[in-house]
Protein backbone atom coordinates (compact mmCIF):
# COMPACT_ATOMS: atom_id res chain seq x y z
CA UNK A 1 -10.56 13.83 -11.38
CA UNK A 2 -10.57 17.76 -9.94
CA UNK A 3 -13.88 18.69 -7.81
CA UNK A 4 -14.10 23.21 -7.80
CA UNK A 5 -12.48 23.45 -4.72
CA UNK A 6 -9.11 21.44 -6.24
CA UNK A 7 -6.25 22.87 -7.99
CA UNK A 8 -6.17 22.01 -11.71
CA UNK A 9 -4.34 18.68 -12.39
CA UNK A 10 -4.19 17.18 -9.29
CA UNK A 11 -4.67 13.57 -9.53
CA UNK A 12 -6.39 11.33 -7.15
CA UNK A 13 -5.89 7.35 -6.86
CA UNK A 14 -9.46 5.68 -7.06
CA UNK A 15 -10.50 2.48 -6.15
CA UNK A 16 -13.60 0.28 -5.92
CA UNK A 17 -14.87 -0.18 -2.25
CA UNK A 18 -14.62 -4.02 -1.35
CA UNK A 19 -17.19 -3.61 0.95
CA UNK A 20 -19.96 -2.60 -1.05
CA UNK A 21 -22.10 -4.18 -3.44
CA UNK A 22 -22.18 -1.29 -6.04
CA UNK A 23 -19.00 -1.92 -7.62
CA UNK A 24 -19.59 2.00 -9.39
CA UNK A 25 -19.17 3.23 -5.65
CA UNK A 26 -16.06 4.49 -5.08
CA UNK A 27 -13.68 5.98 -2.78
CA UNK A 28 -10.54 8.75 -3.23
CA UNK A 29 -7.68 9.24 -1.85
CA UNK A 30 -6.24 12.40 -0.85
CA UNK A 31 -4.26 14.52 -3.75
CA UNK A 32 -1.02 13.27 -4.92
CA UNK A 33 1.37 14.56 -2.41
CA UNK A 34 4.79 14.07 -4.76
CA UNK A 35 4.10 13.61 -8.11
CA UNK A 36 1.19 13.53 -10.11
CA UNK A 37 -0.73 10.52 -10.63
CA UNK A 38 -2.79 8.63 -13.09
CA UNK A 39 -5.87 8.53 -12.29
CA UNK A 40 -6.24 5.26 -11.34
CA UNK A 41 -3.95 2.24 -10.02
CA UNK A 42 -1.23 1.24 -12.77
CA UNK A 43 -2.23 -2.25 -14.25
CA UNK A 44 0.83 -2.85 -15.81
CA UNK A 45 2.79 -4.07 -12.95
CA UNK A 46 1.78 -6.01 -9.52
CA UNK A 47 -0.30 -4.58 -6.95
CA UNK A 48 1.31 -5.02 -3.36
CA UNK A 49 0.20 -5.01 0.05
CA UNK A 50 2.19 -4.82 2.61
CA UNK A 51 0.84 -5.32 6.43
CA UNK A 52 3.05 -6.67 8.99
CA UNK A 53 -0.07 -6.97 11.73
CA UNK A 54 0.37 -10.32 13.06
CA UNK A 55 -2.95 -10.01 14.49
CA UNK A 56 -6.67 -10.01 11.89
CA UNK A 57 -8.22 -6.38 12.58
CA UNK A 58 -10.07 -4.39 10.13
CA UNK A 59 -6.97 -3.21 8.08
CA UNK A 60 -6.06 -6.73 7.67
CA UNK A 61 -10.05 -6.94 6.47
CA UNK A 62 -9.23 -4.27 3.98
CA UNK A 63 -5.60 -5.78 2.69
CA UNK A 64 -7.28 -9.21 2.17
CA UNK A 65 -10.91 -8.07 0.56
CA UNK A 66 -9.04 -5.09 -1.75
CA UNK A 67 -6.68 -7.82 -3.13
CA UNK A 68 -9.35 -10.65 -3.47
CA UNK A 69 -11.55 -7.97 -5.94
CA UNK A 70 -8.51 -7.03 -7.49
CA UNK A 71 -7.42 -10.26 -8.40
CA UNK A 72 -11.60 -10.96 -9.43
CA UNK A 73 -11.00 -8.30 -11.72
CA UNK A 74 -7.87 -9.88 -13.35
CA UNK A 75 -4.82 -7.74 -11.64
CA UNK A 76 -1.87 -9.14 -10.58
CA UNK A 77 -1.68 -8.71 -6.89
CA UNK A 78 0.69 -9.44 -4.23
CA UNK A 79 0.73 -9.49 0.31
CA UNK A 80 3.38 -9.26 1.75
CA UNK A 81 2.32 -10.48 5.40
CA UNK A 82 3.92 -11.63 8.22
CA UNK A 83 4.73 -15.60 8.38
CA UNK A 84 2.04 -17.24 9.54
CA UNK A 85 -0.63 -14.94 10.28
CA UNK A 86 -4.64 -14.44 9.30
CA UNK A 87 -3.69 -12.61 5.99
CA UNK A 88 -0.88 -14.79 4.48
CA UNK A 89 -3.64 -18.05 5.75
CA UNK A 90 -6.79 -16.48 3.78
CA UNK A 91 -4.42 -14.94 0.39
CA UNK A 92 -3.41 -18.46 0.31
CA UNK A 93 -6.18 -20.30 0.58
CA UNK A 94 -7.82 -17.36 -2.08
CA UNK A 95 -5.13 -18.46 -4.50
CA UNK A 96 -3.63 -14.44 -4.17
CA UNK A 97 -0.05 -14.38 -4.27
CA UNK A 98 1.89 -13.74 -0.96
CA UNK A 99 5.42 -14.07 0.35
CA UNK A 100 5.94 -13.79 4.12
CA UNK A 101 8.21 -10.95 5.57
CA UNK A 102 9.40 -9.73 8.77
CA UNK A 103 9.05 -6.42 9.56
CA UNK A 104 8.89 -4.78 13.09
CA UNK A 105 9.46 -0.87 14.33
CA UNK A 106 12.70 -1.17 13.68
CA UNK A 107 13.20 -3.14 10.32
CA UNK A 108 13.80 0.46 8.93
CA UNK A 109 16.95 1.00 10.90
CA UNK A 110 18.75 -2.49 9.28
CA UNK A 111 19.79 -1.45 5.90
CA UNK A 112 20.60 -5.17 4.74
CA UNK A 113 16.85 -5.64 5.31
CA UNK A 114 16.04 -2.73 3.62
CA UNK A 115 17.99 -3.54 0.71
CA UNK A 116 16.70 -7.55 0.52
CA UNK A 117 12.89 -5.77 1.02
CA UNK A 118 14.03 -3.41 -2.03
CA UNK A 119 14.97 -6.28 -4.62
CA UNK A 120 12.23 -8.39 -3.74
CA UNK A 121 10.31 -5.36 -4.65
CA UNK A 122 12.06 -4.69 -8.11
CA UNK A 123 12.43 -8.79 -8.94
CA UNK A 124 8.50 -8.81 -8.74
CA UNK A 125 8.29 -5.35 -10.79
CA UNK A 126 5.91 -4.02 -8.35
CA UNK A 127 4.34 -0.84 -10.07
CA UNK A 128 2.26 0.21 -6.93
CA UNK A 129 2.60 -0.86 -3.11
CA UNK A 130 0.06 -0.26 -0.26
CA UNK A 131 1.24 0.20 3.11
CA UNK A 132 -0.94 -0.60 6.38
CA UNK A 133 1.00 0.28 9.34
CA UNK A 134 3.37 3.20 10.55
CA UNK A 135 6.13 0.67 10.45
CA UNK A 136 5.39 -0.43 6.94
CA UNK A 137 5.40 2.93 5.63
CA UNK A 138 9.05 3.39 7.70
CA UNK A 139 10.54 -0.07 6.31
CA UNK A 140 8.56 -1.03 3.08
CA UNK A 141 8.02 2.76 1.60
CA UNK A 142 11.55 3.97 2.24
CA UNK A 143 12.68 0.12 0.36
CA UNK A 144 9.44 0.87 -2.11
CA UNK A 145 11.00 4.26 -2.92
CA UNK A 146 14.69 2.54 -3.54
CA UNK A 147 12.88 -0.19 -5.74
CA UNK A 148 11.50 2.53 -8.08
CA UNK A 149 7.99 1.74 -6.58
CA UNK A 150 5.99 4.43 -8.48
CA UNK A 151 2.88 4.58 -6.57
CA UNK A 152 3.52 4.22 -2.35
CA UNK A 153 0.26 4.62 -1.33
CA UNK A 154 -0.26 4.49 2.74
CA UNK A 155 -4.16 3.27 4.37
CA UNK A 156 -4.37 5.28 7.36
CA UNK A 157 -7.43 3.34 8.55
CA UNK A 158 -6.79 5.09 12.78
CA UNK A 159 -8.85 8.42 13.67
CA UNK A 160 -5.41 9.13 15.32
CA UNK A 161 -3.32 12.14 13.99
CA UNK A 162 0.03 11.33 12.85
CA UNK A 163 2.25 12.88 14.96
CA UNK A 164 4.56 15.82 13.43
CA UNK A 165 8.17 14.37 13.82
CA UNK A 166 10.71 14.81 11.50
CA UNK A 167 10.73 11.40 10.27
CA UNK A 168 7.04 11.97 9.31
CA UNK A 169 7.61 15.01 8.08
CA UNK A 170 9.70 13.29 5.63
CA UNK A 171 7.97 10.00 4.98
CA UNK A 172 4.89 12.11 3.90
CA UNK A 173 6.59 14.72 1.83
CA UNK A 174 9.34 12.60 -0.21
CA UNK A 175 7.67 8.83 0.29
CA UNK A 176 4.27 8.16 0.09
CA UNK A 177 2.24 8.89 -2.93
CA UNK A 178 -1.30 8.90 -1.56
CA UNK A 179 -2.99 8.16 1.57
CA UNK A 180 -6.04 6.15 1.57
């Protein structure tokens, strides 16, 4: 999908808005920032979400209703949510698939985590993971990208610029697929 002011074959991510009630509404992602991309979400493996918010806020709104109409529509989706919080409570009780995890600001700097988040990733053949938080993108992208994740897709739901660091400067140029 290429609008006139796109280069030719650049690839956008597209997905049904959860909050509407026109299901033909949709929203786009940015271009493909590493590779190119199929038009839509792959089917043929898991969906994942990933948000390590202990707290229920609007991106946890946006994990939870995303999967719930993904699942309505007959993908296999999985959260990944920190024990015991809003999200993992409502997937649950919305028979979605979830598995608790620990992540924090630092999870990204303990490479047996990493490599535990990394096989969890490849034993349930996640094809495409969505990230919520800076620290998810950090922890579960970098293990994502070791897994063989294909899409990493990142909802940047904060007005707030990213800040240019290096490590950003990397995540965004060798890790994520798409930003939401």
């Amino acid at each position: 999908m290429t609008t006139s002011n796109e280069k030719p074959g650049t690839h956008h991510l597209v997905l049904t808005n959860p909050e509407s009630n026109d299901k033909n509404r949709i929203f786009q992602t940015v271009p493909g920032m590493r590779n190119q991309l199929s038009d839509n979400i792959s089917t043929l493996n898991p969906i994942g979400f990933i948000n390590s918010n202990r707290v229920w806020g609007g991106g946890e709104k946006w994990h939870y209703s995303t999967a719930l109409m993904m699942k309505e529509r007959g993908l296999d989706v999985i959260v990944f949510a920190q024990s015991g919080c809003e999200l993992i409570k409502r997937t649950r009780l919305s028979g979605i698939s979830s598995v608790e995890v620990r992540v924090s600001n630092t999870s990204f700097l303990n490479p047996v985590k990493m490599v535990k988040m990394a096989l969890m990733l490849k034993k349930q053949k996640i094809g495409t993971i969505i990230l919520n938080l800076p620290s998810d993108v950090k922890f579960a992208g970098l293990a994502a990208r070791l897994a063989g994740v294909k899409q990493i897709i990142y909802r940047r739901g904060s007005p707030v610029s990213v800040r240019n660091t290096l490590m950003n400067r990397f995540l965004f140029r060798h890790i994520l697929t798409d930003i939401i």
